[in-house]
PDB file of N, CA and C in Angstrom:
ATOM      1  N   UNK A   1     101.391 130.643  40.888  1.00  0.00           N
ATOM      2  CA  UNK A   1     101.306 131.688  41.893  1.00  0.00           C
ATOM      3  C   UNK A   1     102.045 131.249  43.145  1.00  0.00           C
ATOM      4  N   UNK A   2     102.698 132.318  43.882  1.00  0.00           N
ATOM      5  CA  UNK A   2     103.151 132.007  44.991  1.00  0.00           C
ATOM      6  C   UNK A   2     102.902 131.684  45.940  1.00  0.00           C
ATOM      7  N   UNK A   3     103.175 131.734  47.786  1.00  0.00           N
ATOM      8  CA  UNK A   3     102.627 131.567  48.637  1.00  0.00           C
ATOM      9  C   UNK A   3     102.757 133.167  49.054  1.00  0.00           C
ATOM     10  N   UNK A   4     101.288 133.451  50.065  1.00  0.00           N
ATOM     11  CA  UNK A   4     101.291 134.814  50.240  1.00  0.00           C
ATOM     12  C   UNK A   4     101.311 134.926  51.788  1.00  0.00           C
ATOM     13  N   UNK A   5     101.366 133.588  52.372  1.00  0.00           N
ATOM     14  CA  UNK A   5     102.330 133.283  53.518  1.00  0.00           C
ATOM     15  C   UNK A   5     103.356 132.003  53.761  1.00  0.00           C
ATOM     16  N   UNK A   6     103.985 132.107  55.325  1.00  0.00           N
ATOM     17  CA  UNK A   6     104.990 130.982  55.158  1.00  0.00           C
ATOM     18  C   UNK A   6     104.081 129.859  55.745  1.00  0.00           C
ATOM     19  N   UNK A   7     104.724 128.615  55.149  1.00  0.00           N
ATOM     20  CA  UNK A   7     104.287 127.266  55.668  1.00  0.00           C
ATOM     21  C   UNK A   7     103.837 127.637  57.260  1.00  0.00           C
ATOM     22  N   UNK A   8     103.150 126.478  57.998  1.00  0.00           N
ATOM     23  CA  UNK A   8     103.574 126.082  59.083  1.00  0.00           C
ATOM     24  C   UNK A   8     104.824 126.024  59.234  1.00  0.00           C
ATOM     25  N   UNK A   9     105.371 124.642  58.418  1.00  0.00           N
ATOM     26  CA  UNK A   9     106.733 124.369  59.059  1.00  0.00           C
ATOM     27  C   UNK A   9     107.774 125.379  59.065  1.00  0.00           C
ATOM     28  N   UNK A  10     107.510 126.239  58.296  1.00  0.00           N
ATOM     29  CA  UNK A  10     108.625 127.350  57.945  1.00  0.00           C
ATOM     30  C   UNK A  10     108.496 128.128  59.482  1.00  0.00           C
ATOM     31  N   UNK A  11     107.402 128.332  59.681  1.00  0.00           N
ATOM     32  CA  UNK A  11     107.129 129.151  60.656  1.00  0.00           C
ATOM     33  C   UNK A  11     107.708 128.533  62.079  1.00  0.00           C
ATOM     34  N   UNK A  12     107.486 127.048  62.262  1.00  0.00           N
ATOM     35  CA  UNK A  12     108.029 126.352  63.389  1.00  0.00           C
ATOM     36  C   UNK A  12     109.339 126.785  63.318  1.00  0.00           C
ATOM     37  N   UNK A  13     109.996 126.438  61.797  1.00  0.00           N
ATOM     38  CA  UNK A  13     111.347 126.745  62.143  1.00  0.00           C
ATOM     39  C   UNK A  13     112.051 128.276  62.101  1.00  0.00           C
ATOM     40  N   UNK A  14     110.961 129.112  62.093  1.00  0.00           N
ATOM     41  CA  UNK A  14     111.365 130.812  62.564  1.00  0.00           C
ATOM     42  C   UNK A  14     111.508 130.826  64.198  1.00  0.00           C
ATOM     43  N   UNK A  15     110.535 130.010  64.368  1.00  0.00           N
ATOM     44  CA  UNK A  15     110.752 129.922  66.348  1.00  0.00           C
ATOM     45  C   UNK A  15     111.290 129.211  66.252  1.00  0.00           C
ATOM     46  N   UNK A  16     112.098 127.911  66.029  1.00  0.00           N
ATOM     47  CA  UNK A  16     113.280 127.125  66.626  1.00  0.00           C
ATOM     48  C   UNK A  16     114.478 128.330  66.458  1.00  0.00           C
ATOM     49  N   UNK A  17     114.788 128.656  65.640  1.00  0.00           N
ATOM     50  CA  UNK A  17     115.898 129.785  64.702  1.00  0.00           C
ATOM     51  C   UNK A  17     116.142 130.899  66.301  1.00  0.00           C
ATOM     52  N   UNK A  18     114.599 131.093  66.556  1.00  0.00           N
ATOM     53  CA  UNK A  18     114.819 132.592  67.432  1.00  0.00           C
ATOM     54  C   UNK A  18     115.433 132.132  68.913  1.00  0.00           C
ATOM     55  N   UNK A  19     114.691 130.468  69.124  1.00  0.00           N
ATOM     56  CA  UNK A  19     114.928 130.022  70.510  1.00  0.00           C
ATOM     57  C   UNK A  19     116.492 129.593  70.559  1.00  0.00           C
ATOM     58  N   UNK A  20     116.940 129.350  69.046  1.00  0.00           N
ATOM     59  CA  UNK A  20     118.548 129.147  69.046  1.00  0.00           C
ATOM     60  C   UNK A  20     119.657 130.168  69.536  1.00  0.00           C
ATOM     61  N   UNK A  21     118.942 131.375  69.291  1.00  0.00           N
ATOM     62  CA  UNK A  21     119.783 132.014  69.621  1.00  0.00           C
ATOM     63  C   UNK A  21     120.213 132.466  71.062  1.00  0.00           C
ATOM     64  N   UNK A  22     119.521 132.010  71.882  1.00  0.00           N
ATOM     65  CA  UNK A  22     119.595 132.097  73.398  1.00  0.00           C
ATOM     66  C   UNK A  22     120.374 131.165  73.778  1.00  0.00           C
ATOM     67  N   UNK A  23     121.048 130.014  73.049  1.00  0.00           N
ATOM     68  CA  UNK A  23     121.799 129.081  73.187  1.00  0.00           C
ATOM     69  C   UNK A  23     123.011 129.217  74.165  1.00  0.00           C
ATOM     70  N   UNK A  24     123.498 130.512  74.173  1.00  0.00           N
ATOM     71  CA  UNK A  24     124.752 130.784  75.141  1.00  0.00           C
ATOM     72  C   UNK A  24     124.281 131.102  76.187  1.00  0.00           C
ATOM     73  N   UNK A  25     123.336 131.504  76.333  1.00  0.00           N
ATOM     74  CA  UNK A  25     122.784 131.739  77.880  1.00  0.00           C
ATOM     75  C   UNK A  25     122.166 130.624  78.361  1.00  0.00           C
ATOM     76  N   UNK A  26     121.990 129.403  77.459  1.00  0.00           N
ATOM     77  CA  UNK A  26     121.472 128.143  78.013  1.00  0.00           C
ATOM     78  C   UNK A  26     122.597 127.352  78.742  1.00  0.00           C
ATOM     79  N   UNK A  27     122.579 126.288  79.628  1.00  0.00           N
ATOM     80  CA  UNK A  27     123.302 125.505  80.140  1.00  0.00           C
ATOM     81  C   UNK A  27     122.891 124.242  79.212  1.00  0.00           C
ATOM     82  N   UNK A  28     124.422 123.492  78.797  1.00  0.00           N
ATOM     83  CA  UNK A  28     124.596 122.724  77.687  1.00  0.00           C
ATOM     84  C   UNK A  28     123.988 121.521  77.663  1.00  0.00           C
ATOM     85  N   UNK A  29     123.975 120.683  79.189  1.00  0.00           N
ATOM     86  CA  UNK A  29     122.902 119.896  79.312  1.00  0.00           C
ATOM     87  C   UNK A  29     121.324 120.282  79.322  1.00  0.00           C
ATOM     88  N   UNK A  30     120.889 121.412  79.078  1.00  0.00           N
ATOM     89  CA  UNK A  30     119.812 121.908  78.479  1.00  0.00           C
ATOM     90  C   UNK A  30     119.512 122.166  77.100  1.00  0.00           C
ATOM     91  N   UNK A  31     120.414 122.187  76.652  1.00  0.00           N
ATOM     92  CA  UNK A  31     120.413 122.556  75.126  1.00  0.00           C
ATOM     93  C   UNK A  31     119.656 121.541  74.131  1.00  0.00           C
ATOM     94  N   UNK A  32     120.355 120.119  74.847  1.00  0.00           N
ATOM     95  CA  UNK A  32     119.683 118.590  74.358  1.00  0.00           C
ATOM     96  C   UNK A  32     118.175 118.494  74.314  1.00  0.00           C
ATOM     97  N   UNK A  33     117.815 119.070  76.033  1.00  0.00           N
ATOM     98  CA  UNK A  33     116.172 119.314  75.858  1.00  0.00           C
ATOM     99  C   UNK A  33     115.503 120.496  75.013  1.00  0.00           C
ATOM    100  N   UNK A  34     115.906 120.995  74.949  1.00  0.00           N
ATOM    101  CA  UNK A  34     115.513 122.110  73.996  1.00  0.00           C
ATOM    102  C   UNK A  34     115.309 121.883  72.312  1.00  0.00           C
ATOM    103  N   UNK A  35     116.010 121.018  71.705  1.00  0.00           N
ATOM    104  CA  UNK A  35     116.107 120.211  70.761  1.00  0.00           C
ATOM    105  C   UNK A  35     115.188 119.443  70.892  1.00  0.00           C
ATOM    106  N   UNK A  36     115.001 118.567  71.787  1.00  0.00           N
ATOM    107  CA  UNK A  36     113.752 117.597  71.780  1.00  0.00           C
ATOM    108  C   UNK A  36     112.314 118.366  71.601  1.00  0.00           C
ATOM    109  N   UNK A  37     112.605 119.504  71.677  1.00  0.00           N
ATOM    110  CA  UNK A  37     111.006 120.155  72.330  1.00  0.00           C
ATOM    111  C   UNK A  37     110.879 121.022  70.962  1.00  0.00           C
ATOM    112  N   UNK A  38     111.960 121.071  70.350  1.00  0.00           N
ATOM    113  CA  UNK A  38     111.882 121.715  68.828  1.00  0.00           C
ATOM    114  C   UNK A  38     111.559 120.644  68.444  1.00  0.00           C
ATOM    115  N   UNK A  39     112.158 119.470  68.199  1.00  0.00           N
ATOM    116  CA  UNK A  39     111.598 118.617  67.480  1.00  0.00           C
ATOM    117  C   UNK A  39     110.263 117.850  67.662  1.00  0.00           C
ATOM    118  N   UNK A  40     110.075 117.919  68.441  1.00  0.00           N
ATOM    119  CA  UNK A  40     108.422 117.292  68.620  1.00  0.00           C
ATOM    120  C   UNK A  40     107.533 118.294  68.125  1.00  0.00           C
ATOM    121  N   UNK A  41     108.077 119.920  67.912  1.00  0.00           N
ATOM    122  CA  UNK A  41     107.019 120.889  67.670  1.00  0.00           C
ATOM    123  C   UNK A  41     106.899 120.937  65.954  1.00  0.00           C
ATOM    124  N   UNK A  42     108.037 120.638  65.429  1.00  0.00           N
ATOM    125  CA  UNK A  42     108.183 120.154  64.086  1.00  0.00           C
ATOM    126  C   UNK A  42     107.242 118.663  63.376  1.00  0.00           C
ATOM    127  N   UNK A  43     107.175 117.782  64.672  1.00  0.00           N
ATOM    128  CA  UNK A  43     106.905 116.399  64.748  1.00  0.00           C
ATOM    129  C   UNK A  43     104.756 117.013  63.951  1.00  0.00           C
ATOM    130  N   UNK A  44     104.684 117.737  64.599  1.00  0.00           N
ATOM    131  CA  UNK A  44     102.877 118.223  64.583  1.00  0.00           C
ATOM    132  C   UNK A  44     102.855 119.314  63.468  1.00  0.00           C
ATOM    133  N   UNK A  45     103.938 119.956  62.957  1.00  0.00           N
ATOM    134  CA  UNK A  45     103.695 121.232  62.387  1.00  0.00           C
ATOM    135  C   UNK A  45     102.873 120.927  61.225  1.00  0.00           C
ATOM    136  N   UNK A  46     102.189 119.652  60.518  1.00  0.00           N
ATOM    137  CA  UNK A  46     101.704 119.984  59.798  1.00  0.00           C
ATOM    138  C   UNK A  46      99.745 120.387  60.404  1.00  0.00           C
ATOM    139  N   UNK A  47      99.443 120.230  61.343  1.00  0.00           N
ATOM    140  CA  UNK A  47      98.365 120.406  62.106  1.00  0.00           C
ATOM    141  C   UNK A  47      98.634 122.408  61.731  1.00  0.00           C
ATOM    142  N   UNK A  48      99.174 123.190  61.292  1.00  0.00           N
ATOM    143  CA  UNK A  48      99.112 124.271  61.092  1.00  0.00           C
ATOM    144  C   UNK A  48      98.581 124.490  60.007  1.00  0.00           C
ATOM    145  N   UNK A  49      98.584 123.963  58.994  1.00  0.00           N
ATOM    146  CA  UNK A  49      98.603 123.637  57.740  1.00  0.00           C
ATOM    147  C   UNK A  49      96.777 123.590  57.150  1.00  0.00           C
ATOM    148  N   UNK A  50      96.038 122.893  58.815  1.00  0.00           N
ATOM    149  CA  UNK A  50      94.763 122.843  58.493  1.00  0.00           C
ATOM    150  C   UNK A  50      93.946 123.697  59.746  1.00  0.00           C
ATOM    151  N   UNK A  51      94.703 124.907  60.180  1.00  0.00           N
ATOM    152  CA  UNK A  51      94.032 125.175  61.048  1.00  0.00           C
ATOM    153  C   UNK A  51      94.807 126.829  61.347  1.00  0.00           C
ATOM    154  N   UNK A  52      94.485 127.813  61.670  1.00  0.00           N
ATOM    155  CA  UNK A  52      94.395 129.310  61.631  1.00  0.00           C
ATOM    156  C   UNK A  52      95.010 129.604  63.054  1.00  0.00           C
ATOM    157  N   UNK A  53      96.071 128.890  63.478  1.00  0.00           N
ATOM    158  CA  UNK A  53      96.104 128.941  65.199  1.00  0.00           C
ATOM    159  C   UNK A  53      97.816 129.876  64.708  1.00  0.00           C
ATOM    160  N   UNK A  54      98.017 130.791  65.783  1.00  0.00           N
ATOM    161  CA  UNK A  54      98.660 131.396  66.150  1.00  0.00           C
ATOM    162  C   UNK A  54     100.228 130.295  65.816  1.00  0.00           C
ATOM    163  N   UNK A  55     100.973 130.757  65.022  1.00  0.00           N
ATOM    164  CA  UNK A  55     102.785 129.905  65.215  1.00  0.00           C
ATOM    165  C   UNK A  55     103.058 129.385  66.871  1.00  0.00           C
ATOM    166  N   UNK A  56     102.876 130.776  67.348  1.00  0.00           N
ATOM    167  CA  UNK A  56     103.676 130.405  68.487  1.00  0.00           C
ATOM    168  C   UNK A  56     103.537 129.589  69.875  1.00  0.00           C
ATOM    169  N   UNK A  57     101.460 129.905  69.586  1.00  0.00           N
ATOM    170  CA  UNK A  57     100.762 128.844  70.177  1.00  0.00           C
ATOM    171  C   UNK A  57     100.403 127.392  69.471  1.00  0.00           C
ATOM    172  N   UNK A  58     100.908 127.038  68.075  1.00  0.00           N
ATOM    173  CA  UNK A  58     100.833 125.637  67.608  1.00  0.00           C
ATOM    174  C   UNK A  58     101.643 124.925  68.190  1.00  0.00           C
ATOM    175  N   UNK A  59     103.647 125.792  68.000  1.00  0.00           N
ATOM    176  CA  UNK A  59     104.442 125.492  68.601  1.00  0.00           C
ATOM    177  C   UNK A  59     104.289 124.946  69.903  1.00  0.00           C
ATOM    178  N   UNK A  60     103.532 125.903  70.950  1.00  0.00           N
ATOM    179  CA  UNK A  60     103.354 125.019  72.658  1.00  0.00           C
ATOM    180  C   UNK A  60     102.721 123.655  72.258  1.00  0.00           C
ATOM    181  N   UNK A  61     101.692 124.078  71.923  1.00  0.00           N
ATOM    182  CA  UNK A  61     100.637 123.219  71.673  1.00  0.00           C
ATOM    183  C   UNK A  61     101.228 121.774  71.229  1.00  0.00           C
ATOM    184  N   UNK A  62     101.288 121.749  70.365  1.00  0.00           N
ATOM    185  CA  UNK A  62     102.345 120.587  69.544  1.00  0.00           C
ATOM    186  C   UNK A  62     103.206 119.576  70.450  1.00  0.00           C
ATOM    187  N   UNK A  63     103.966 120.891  71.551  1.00  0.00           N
ATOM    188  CA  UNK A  63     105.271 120.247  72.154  1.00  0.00           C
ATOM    189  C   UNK A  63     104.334 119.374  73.362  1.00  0.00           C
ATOM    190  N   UNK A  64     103.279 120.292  73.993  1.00  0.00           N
ATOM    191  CA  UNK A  64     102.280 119.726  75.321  1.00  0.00           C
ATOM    192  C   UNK A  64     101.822 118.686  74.882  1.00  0.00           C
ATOM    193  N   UNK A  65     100.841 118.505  73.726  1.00  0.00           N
ATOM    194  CA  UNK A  65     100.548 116.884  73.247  1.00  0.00           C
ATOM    195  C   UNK A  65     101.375 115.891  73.013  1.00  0.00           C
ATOM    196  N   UNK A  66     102.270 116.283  72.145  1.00  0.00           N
ATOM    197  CA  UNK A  66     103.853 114.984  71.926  1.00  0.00           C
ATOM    198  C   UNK A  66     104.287 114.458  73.365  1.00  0.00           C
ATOM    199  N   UNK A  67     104.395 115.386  74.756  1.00  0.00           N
ATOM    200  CA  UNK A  67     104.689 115.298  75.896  1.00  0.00           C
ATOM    201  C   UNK A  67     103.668 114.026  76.473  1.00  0.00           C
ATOM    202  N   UNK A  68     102.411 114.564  76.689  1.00  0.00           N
ATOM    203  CA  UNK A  68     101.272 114.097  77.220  1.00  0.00           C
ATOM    204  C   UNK A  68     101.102 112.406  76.784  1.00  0.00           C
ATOM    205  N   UNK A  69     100.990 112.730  75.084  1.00  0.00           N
ATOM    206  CA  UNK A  69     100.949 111.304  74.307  1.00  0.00           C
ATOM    207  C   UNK A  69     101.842 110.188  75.058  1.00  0.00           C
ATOM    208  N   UNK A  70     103.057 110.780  75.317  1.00  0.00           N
ATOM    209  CA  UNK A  70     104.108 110.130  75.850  1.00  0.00           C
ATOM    210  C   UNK A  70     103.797 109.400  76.871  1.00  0.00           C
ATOM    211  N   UNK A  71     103.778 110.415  78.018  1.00  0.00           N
ATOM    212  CA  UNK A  71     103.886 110.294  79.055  1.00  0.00           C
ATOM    213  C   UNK A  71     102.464 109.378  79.266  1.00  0.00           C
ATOM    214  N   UNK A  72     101.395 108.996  78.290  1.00  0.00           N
ATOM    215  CA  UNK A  72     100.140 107.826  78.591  1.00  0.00           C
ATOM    216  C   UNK A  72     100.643 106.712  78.306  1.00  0.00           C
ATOM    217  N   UNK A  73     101.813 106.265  77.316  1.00  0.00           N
ATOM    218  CA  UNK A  73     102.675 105.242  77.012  1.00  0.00           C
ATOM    219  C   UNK A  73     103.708 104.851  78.261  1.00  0.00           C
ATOM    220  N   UNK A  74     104.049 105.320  78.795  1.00  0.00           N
ATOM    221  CA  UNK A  74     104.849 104.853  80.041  1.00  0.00           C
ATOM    222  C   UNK A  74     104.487 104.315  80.817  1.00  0.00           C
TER     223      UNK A  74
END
């Protein structure tokens, strides 16, 4: 049987996909951060996997902890 929805990760990467496309209206030394902040939201996407939370709020979510985690290591 199939899936009768998409992954998490699939879903992270429907919002990286949508935030790509704003790319020309981004400034290019922004673009780098923007990548980082996809990828850290990818870094957690499997936390979707066990839990009923909104894509687009896992996505914040994801990127604010990877941030935070960080920023207690420094």
């Amino acid at each position: 049987m199939g899936r009768n929805s998409p992954s998490s990760r699939m879903e992270i990467e429907q919002i990286a996909s949508e935030i790509r496309k704003f790319y020309r209206l981004i400034p290019l030394e922004d673009r780098e951060l923007i990548e980082d902040l996809i990828s850290r939201a990818k870094e957690m996407a499997y936390l979707g996997s066990v839990t009923n939370l909104d894509p687009y709020f896992l996505f914040l979510l994801s990127v604010i902890i990877s941030i935070k985690k960080e920023k207690q290591f420094l």
